[in-house]
Protein backbone atom coordinates (compact mmCIF):
# COMPACT_ATOMS: atom_id res chain seq x y z
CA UNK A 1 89.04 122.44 58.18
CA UNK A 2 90.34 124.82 55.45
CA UNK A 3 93.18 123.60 53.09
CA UNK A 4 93.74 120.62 54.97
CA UNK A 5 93.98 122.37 58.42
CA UNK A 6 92.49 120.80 61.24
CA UNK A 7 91.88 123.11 64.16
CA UNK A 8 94.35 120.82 66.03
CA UNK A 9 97.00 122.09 63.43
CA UNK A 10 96.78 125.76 64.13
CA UNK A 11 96.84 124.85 67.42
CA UNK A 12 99.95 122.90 67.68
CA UNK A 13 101.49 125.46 65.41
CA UNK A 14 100.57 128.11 67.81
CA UNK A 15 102.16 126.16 70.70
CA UNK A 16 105.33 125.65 69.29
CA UNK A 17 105.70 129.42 69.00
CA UNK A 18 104.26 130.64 71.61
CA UNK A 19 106.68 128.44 73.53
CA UNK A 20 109.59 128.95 71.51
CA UNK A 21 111.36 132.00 74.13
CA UNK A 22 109.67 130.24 76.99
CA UNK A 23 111.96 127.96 79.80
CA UNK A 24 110.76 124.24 80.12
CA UNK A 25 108.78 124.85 83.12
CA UNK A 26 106.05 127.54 81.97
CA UNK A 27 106.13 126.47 78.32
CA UNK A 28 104.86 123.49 79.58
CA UNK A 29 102.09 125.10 81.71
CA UNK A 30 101.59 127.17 78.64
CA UNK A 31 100.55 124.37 76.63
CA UNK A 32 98.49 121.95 79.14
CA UNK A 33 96.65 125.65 79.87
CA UNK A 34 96.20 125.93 76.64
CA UNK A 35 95.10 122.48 75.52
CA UNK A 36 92.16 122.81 78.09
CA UNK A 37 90.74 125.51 76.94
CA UNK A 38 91.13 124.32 73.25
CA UNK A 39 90.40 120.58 73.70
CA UNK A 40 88.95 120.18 77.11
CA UNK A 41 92.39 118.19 77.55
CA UNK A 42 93.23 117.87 81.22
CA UNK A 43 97.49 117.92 81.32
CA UNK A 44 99.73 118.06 83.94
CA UNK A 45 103.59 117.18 83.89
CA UNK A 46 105.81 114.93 86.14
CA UNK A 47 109.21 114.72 87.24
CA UNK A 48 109.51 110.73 87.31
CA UNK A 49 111.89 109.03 90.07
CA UNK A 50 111.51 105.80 89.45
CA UNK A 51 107.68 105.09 90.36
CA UNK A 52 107.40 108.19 91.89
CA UNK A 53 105.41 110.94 89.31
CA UNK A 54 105.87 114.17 91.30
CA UNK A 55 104.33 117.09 89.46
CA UNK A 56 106.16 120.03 87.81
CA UNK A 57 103.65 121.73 85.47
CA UNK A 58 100.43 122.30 84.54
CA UNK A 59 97.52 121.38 86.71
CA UNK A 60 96.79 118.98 88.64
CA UNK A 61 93.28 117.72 89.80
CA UNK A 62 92.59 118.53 93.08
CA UNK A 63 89.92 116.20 93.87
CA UNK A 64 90.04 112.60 92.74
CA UNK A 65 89.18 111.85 88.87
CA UNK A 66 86.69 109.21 87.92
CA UNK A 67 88.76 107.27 85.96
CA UNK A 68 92.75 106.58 86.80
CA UNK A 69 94.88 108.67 84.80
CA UNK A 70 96.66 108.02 82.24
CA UNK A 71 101.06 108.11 81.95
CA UNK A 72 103.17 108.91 79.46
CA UNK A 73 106.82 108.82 79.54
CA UNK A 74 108.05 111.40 77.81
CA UNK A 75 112.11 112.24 77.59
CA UNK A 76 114.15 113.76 79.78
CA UNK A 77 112.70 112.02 82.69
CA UNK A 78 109.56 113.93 82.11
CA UNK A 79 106.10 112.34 81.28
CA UNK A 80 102.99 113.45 80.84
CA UNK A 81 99.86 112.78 83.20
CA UNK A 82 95.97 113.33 81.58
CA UNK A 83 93.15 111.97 83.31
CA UNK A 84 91.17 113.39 80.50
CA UNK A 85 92.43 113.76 77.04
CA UNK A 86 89.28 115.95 75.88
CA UNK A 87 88.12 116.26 72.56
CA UNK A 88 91.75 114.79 71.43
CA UNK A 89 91.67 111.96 68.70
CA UNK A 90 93.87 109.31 69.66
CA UNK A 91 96.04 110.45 66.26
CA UNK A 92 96.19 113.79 67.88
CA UNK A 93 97.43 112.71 70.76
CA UNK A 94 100.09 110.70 69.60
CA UNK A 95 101.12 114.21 67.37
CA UNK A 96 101.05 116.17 70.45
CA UNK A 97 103.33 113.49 72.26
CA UNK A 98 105.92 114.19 69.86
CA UNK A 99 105.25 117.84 69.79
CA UNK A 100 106.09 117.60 73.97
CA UNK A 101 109.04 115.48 73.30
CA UNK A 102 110.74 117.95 70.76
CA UNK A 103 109.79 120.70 73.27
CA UNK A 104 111.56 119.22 76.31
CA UNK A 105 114.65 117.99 74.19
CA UNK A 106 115.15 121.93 72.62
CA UNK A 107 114.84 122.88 76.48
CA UNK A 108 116.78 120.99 78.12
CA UNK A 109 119.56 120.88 75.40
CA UNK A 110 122.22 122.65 76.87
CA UNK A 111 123.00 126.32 75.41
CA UNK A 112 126.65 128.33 74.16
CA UNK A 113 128.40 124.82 73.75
């Protein structure tokens, strides 16, 4: 940590601009490939209908996970799917939540109105 800086906090603040010019869809494949390969942080994103979860971004497992993942309602009928949250404390990943929920609201706020 330097000055207070975790390494979470450069990473979140590289997220948010590396996805600032991005559409919804591959900034969020931008960040679960990018939490992964930070954190170990398995993330994948969900179009929710009701019970249904259907996937959008990011990757899901292809074989079955030892545990049952774990949902997370996001905004925009979006949520967030991890059946492994990696190296994440659970204070992190509250922070990145809220990161996720800012990021879908900016995209899916309409533009030129």
């Amino acid at each position: 940590m330097h000055h207070g800086v975790t390494p979470f906090d450069e990473w979140l603040h590289k997220a948010q601009v590396g996805t600032r010019d991005l559409e919804l869809v591959p900034a969020l494949n931008a960040v679960a490939r990018h939490a992964t390969v930070a954190f170990g942080a398995q993330l994948w994103f969900a179009a929710i209908f009701g019970r249904r979860w259907s996937c959008i971004a990011g990757q899901a497992p292809q074989q079955p996970v030892a545990e049952a993942p774990s949902r997370v309602a996001l905004t925009g009928g979006i949520g967030v799917v991890s059946a492994c949250w990696g190296s994440l404390s659970r204070g992190e990943c509250a922070r990145l939540v809220g990161f996720l929920e800012r990021l879908i609201e900016s995209k899916q706020r309409p533009t030129g109105s």
